[in-house]
Protein backbone atom coordinates (compact mmCIF):
# COMPACT_ATOMS: atom_id res chain seq x y z
CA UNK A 1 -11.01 6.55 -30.43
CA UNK A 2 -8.22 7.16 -28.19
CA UNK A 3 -6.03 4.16 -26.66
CA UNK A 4 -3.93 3.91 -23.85
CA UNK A 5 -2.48 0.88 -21.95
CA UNK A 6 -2.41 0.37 -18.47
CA UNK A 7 0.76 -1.08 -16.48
CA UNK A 8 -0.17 -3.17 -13.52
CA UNK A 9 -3.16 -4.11 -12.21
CA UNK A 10 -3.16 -3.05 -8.59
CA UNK A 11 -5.35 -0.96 -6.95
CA UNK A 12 -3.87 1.89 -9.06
CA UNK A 13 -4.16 0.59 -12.48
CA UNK A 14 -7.71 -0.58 -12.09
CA UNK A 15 -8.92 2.67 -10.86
CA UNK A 16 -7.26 4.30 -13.64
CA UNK A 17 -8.45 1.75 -16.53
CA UNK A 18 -11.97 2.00 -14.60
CA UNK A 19 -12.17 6.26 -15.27
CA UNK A 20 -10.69 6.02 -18.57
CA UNK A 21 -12.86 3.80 -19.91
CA UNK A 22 -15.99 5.66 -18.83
CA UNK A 23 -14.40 8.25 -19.81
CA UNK A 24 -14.06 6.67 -23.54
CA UNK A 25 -10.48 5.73 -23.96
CA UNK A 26 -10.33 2.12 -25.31
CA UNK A 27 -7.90 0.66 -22.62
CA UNK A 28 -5.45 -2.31 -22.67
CA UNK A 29 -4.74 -3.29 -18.68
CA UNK A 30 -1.50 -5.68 -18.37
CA UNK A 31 -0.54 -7.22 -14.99
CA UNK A 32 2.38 -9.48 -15.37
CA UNK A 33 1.06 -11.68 -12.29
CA UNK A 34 -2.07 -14.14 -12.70
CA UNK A 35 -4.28 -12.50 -10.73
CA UNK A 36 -5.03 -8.71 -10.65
CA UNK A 37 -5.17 -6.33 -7.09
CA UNK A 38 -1.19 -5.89 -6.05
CA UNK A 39 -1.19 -6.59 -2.43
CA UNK A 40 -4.88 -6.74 -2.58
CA UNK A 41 -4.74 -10.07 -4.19
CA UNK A 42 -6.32 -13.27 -2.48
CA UNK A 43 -6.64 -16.88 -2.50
CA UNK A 44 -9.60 -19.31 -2.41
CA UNK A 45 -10.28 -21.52 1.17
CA UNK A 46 -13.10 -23.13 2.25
CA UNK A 47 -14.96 -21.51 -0.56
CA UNK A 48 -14.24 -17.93 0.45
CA UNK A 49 -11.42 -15.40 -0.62
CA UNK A 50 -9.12 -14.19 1.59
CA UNK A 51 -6.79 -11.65 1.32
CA UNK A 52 -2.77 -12.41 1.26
CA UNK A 53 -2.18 -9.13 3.06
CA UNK A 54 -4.75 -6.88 5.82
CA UNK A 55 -6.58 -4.02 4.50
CA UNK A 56 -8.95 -2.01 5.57
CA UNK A 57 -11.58 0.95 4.47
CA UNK A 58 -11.37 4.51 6.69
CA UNK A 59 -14.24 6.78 6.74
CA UNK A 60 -12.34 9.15 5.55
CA UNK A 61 -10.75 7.68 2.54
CA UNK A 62 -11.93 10.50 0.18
CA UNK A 63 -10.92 8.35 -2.94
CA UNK A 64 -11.57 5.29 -2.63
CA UNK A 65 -15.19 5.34 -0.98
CA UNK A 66 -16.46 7.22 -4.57
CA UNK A 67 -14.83 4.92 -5.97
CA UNK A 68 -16.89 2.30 -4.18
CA UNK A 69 -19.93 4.48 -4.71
CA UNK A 70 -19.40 4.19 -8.95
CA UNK A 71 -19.27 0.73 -8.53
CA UNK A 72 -22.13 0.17 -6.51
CA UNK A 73 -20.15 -1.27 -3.60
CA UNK A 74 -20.47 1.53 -0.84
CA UNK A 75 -22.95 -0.04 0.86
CA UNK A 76 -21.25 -2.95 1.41
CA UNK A 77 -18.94 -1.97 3.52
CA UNK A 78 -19.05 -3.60 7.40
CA UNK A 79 -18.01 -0.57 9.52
CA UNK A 80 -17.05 -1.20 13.11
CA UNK A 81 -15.05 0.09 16.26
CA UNK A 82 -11.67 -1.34 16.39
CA UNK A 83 -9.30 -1.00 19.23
CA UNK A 84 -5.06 -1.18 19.71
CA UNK A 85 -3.26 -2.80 21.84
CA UNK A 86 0.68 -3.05 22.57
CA UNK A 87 3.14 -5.74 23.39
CA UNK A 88 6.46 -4.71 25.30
CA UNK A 89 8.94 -7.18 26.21
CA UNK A 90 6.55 -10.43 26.33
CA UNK A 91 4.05 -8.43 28.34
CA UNK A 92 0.75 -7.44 26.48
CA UNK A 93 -1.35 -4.17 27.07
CA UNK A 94 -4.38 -2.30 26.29
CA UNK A 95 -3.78 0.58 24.96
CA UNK A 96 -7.03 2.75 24.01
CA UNK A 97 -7.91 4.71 27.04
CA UNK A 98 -6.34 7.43 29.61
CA UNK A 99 -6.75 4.46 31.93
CA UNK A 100 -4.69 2.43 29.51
CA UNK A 101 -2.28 4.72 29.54
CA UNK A 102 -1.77 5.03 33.11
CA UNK A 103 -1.46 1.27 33.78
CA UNK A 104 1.09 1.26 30.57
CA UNK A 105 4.39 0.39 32.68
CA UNK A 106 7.24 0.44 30.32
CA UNK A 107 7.00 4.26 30.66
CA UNK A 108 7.38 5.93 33.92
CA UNK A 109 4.24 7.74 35.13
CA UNK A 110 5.51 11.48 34.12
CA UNK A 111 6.38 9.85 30.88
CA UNK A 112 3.18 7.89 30.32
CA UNK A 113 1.30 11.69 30.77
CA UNK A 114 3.84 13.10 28.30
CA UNK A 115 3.50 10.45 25.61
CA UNK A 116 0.04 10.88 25.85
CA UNK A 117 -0.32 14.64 25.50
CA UNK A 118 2.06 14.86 22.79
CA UNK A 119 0.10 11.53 20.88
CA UNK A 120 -3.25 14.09 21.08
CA UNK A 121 -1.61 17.44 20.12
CA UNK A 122 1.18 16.12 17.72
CA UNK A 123 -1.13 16.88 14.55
CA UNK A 124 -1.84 20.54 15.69
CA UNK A 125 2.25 20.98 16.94
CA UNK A 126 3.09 20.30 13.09
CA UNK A 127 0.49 22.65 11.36
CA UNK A 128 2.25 24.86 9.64
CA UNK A 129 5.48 23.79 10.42
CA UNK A 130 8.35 22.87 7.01
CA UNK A 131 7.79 19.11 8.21
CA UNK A 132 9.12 17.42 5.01
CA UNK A 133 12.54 19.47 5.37
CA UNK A 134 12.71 18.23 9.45
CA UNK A 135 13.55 14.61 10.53
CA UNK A 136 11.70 12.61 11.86
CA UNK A 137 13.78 11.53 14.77
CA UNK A 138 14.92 15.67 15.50
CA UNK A 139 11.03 16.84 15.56
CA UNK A 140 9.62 13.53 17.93
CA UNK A 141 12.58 13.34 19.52
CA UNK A 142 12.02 16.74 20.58
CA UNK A 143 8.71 16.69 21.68
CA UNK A 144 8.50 13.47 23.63
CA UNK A 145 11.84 13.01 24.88
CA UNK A 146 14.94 10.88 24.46
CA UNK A 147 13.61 8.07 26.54
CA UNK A 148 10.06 7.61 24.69
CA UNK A 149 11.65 8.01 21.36
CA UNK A 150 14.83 5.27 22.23
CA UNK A 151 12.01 3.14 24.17
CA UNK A 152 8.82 3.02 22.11
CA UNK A 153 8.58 5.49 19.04
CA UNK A 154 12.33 4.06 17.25
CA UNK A 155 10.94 0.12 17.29
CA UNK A 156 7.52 1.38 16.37
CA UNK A 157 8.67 3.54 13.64
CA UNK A 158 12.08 1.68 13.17
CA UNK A 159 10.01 -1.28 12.05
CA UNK A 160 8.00 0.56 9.55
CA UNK A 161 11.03 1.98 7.37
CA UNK A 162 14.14 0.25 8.71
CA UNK A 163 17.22 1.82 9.13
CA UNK A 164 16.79 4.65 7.18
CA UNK A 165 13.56 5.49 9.31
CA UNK A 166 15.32 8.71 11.32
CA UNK A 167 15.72 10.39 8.46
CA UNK A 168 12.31 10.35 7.08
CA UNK A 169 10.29 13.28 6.74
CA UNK A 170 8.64 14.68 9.42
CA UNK A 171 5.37 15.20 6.75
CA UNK A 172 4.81 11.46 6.47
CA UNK A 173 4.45 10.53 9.32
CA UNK A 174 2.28 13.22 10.60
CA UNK A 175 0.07 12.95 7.86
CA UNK A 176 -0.12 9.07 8.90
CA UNK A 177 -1.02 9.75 12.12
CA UNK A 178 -4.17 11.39 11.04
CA UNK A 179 -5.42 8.38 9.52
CA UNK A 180 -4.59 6.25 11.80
CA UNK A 181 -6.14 6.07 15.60
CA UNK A 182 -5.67 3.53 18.52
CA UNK A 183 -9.43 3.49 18.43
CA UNK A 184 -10.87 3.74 15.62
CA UNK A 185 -13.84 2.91 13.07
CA UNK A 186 -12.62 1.14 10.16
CA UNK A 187 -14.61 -0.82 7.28
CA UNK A 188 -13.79 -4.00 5.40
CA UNK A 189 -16.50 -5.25 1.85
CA UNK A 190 -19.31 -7.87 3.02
CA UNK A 191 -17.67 -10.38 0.12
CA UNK A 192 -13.34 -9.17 0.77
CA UNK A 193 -11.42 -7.22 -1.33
CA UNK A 194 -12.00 -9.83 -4.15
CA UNK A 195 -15.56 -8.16 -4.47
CA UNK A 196 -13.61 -5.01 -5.18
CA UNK A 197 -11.13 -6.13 -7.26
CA UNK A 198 -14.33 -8.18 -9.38
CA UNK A 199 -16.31 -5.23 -9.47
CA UNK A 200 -13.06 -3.16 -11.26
CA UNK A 201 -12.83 -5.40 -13.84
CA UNK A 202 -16.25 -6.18 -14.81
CA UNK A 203 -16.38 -2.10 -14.82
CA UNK A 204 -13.22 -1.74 -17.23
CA UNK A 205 -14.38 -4.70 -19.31
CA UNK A 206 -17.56 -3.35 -19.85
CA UNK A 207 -16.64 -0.88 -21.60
CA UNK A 208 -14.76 -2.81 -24.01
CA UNK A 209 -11.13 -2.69 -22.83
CA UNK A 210 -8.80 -5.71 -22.97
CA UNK A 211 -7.85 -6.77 -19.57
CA UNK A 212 -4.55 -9.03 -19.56
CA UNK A 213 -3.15 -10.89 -16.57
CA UNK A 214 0.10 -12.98 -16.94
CA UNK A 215 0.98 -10.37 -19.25
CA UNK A 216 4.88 -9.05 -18.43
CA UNK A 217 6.27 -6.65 -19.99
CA UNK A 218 9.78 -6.44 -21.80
CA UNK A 219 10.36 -3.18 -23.22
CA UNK A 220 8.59 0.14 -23.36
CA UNK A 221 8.88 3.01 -25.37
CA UNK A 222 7.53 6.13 -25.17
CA UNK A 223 7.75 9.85 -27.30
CA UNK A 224 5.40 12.37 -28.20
CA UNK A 225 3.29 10.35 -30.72
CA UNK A 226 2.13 7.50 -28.70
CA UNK A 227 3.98 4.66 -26.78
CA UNK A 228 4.93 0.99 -27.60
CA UNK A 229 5.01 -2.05 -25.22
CA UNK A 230 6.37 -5.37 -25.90
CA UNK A 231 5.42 -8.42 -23.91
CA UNK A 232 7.39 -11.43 -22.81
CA UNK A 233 5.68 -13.62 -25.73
CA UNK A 234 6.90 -11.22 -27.99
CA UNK A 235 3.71 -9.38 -29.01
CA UNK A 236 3.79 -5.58 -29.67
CA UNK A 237 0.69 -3.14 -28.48
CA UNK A 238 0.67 0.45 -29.22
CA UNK A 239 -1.13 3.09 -27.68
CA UNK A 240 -1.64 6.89 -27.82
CA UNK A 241 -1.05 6.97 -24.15
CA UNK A 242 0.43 5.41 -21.02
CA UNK A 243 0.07 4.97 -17.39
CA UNK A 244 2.53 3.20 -15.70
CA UNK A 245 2.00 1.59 -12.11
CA UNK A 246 4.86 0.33 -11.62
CA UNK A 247 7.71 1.08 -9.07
CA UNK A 248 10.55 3.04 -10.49
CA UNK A 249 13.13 -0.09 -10.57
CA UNK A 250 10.57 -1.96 -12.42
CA UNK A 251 9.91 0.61 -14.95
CA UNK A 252 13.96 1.61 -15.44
CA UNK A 253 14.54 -2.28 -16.25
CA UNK A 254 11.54 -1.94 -18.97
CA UNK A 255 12.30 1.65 -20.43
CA UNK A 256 14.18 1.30 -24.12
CA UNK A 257 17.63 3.01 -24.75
CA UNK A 258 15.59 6.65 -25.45
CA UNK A 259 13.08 6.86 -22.47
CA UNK A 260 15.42 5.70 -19.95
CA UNK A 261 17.16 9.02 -19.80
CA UNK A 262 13.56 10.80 -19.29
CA UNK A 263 12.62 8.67 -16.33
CA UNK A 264 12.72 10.50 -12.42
CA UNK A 265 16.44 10.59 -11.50
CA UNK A 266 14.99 10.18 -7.47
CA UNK A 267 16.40 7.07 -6.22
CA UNK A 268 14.45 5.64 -3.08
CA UNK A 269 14.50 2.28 -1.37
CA UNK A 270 11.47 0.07 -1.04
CA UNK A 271 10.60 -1.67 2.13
CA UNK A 272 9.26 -5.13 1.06
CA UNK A 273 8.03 -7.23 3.69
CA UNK A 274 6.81 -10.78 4.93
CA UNK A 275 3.58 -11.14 6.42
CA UNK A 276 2.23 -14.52 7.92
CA UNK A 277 -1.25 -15.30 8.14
CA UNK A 278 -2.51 -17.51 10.81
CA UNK A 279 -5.95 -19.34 11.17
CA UNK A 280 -6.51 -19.74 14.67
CA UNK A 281 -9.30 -21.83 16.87
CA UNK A 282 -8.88 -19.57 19.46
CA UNK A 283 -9.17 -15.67 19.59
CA UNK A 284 -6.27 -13.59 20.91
CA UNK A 285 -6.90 -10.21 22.25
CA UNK A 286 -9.50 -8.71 20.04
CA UNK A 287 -7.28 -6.02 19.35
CA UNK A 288 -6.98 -5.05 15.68
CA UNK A 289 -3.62 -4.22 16.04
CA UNK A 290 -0.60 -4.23 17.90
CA UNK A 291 3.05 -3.29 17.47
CA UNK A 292 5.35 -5.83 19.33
CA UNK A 293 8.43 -4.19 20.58
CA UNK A 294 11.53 -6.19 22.07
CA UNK A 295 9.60 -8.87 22.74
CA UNK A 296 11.94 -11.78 21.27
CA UNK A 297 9.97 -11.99 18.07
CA UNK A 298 10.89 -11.17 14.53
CA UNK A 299 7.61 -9.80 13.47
CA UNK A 300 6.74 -6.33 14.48
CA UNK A 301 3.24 -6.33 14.64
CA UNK A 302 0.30 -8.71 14.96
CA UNK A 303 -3.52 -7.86 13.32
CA UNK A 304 -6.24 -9.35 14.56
CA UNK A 305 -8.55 -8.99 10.87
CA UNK A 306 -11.40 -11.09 12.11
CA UNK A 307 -12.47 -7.92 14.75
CA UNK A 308 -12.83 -6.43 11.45
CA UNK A 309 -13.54 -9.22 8.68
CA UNK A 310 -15.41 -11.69 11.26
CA UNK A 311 -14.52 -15.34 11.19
CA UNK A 312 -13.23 -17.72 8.03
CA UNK A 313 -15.13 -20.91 8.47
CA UNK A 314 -15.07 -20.95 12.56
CA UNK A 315 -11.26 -19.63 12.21
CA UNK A 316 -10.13 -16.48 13.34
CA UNK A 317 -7.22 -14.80 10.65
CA UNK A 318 -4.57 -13.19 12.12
CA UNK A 319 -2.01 -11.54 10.73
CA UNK A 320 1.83 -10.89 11.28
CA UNK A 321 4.26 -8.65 9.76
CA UNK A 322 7.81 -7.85 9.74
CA UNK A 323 8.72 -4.88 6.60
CA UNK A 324 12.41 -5.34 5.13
CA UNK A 325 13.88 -4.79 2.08
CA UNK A 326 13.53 -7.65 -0.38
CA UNK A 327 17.69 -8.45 -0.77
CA UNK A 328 17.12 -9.07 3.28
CA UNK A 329 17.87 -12.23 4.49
CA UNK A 330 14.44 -12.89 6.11
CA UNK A 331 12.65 -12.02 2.65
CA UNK A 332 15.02 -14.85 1.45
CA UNK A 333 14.12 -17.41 3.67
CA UNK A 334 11.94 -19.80 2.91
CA UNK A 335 8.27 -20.21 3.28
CA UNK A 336 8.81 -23.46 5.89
CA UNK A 337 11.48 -21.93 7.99
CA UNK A 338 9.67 -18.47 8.58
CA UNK A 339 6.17 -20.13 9.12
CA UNK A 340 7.59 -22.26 11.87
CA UNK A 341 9.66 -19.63 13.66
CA UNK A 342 6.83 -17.42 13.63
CA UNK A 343 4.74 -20.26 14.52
CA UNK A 344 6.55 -20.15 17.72
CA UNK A 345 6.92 -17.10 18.67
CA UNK A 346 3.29 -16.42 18.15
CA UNK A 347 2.78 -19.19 21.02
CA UNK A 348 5.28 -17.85 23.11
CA UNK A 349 3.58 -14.18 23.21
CA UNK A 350 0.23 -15.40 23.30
CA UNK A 351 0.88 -18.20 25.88
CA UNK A 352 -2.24 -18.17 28.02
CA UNK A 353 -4.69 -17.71 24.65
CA UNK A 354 -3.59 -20.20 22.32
CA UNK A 355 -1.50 -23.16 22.17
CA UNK A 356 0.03 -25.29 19.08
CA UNK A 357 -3.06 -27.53 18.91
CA UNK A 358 -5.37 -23.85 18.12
CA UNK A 359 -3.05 -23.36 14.84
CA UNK A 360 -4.71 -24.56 12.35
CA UNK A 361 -3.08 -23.49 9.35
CA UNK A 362 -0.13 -20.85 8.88
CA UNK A 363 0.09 -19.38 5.48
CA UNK A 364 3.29 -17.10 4.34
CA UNK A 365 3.48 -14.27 1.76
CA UNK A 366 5.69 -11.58 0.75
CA UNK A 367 6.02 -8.53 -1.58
CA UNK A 368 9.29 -6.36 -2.13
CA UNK A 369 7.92 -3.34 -3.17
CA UNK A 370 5.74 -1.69 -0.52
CA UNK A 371 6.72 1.63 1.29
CA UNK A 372 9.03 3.75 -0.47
CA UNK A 373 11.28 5.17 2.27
CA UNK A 374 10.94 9.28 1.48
CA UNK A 375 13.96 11.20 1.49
CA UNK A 376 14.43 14.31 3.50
CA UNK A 377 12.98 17.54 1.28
CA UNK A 378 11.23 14.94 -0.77
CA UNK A 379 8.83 17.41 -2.31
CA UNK A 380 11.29 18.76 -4.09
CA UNK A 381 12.75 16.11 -5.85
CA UNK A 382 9.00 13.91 -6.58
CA UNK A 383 8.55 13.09 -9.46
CA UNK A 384 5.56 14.60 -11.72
CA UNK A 385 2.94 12.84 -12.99
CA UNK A 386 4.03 12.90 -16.68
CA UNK A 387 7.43 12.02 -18.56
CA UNK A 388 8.22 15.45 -20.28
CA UNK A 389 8.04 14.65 -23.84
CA UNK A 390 6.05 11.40 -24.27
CA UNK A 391 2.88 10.18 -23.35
CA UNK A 392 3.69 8.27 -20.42
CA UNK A 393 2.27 9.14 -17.27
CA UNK A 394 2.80 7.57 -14.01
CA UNK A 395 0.77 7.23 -11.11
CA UNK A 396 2.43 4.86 -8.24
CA UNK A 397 3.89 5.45 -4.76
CA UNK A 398 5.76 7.97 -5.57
CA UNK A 399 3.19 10.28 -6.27
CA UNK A 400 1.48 9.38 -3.02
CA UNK A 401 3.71 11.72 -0.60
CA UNK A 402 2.58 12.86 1.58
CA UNK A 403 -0.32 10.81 2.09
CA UNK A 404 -0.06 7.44 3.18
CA UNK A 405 0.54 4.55 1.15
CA UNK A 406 -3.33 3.01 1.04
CA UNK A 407 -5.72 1.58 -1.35
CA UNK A 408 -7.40 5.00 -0.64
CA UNK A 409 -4.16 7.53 -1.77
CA UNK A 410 -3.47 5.17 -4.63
CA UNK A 411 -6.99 5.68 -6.03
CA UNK A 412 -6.18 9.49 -5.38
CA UNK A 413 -3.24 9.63 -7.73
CA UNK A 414 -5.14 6.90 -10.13
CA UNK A 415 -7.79 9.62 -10.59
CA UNK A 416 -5.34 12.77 -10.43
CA UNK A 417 -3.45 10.90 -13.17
CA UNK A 418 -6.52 10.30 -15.54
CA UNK A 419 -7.57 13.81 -15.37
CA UNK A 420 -4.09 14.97 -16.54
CA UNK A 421 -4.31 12.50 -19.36
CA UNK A 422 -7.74 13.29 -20.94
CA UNK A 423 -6.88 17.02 -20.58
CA UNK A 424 -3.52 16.68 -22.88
CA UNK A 425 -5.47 13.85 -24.86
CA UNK A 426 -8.03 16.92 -25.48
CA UNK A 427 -5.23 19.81 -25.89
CA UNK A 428 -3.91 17.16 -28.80
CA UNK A 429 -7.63 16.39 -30.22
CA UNK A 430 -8.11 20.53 -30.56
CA UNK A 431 -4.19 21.02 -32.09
CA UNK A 432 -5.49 18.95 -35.02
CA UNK A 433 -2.62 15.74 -34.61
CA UNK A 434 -1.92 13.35 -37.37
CA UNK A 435 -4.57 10.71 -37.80
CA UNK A 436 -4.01 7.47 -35.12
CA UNK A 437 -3.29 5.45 -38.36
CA UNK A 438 -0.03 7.94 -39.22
CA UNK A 439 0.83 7.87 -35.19
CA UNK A 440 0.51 3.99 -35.29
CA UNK A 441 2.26 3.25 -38.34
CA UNK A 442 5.61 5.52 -37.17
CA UNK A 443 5.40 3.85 -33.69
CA UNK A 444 5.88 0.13 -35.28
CA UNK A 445 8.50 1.41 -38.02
């Protein structure tokens, strides 16, 4: 039987365990953390999971909802209609409508009609157009003006990648903004993203994989006859096969003397970020979401999951984010400090909604690798699925360009990545290989 091992057991390496082992490959999943799902992991209140970080199901997520569908989960999905709102300097808005739009003050009127006509024909302006070779400040810049871009599209964006964010591909973020809608239908599982997560493993287990969690890896190495990984503890696994979920730094600290020099030369940063979840007695907007811009607060955005999730034990969860890269001094600071900063500044924009006496608990969480910030041309220089000359494969973020970083285009690359492997794994099968006993004893020589 063919073996392969599994690095990480996000959303990526579950989906990819969860087709190879249906489609016969005895797997081995390791995730170094005690709890698999990456930033879909949880924790237990009141009897009830809840998710560290907000995520949400699109009708259009073409991977993951088959996904769902193998695992018998489709169905229960909650879909509703979500709506967006805006904060701008303290001063909270609507913003859904054309009537919205016209009451939206920061902008002059001429400029309110122009942001809005470019918002609805930005995806058919870029059709066509080389949009990963054009910046992403030159091309909105151009279409909606210095003073929208300075005034609303640089903190909205400028939040999202950091400093970097002007240089970003056009590509990316036009392909984001056709998943994403100020009003918009969006789904979220009847039992959270723990049901998911559940489901995956009782899927991968089932057909007779070993799935490992607190297992962290030391070294890897990978050729043409199979790979080896050695754990923390000291233990050695070999596999025909690899695929690796982990971000690039990750994997380069792992990778043994010979692979290392295989590995994508591509260097990108990572935008961590710190993301504060509040339980609330009192409801704020209803909004889903809202980017906060100059508005005297250090997050950047505030999500309103209960419009979504509905309410933990009476509580409404709200959550709010600031992205930064992980050596940042805010992704340093500690867990007290943050929570009562944010604490306050959640008050102060919300004045006439909530006070401190509605707060009843403030939870804070963080992750350091979660948007890779694309460089300009970027599809020429991403990497490819497999490491020429071994049988590692990888399928993490950097695969995902252009699409956007989601449960949904990590699933796409999960699958994309599987398919590659089982069609070498059958090219090798045909070409008559060595016996898995030969490969297995000249891996642990």
């Amino acid at each position: 039987m063919t073996t392969a091992i599994v690095l990480g057991g996000g959303i990526s390496g579950l989906a990819a365990a969860h087709r190879l082992g249906r489609a016969g490959v005895r797997v081995t999943l390791l995730e170094a953390s005690p709890q698999l799902g990456g930033l879909g992991t949880f924790f237990a209140r009141e009897g009830r999971s809840v998710e560290r970080f907000y995520h949400c199901v699109m009708p259009t997520d073409e991977h993951l909802l088959p996904l769902l569908e193998e695992l018998g989960l489709r169905e229960s999905i909650m879909w509703k209609p979500t709506t967006m709102g805006m904060v701008v300097e303290g001063k909270r808005y609507p913003f859904n409508t054309a009537i919205d739009l016209i009451r939206f003050t920061p902008l002059s009127f001429l400029r309110r009609i122009r942001f809005g006509v470019m918002s609805l024909l930005l995806r058919r302006l870029g059709r066509g157009k080389d949009l990963d070779n054009i910046r992403i400040g030159d091309w909105l810049r151009g279409l909606y003006g210095d003073v929208i871009w300075k005034r609303m599209l640089i903190p909205m964006l400028g939040s999202k990648f950091g400093a970097r964010f002007g240089d970003v591909p056009a590509l990316y973020v036009w392909q984001r903004l056709g998943r994403e809608k100020n009003v918009a239908t969006r789904g979220y599982p009847a039992g959270g993203y723990e049901s998911i997560i559940d489901g995956l493993r009782a899927s991968i287990e089932a057909t007779g994989a070993d799935v490992r969690t607190e297992a962290k890896v030391s070294a890897l190495s990978a050729d043409g006859a199979g790979v080896r990984v050695t754990l923390a503890s000291g233990e050695e696994i070999t596999a025909d096969w690899a695929v690796s979920t982990l971000p690039l730094p990750t994997l380069r600290d792992v990778a043994d003397d010979t692979l290392a020099p295989k590995l994508p030369t591509v260097s990108l940063e990572y935008q961590g970020v710190v993301n504060v979840l509040f339980f609330l007695r009192k409801r704020l907007d209803g909004h889903y979401w809202a980017p906060v811009i100059d508005s005297g607060t250090e997050f950047d955005g505030v999500i309103e999951m209960s419009e979504l999730s509905g309410q933990h034990d009476g509580l409404h969860l709200v959550y709010v984010m600031h992205y930064c890269n992980r050596e940042s001094e805010l992704f340093q600071d500690t867990d007290e400090a943050i929570a009562q900063r944010w604490t306050e500044q959640l008050l102060a924009t919300y004045p006439d909604r909530i006070t401190a006496d509605d707060v009843a608990e403030v939870r804070v969480f963080r992750a350091p690798f979660v948007e890779p910030i694309y460089p300009l041309g970027y599809s020429a220089v991403q990497p490819a699925d497999e490491i020429t000359g071994t049988r590692l494969l990888l399928a993490t973020t950097t695969q995902v360009y252009p699409e956007v970083t989601s449960w949904n285009s990590s699933t796409g690359v999960a699958g994309r990545v599987v398919d590659r492997l089982l069609a070498r794994d059958r090219d090798r099968t045909a070409g008559g290989n060595r016996p898995e006993k030969a490969r297995t004893e000249e891996l642990s020589a």
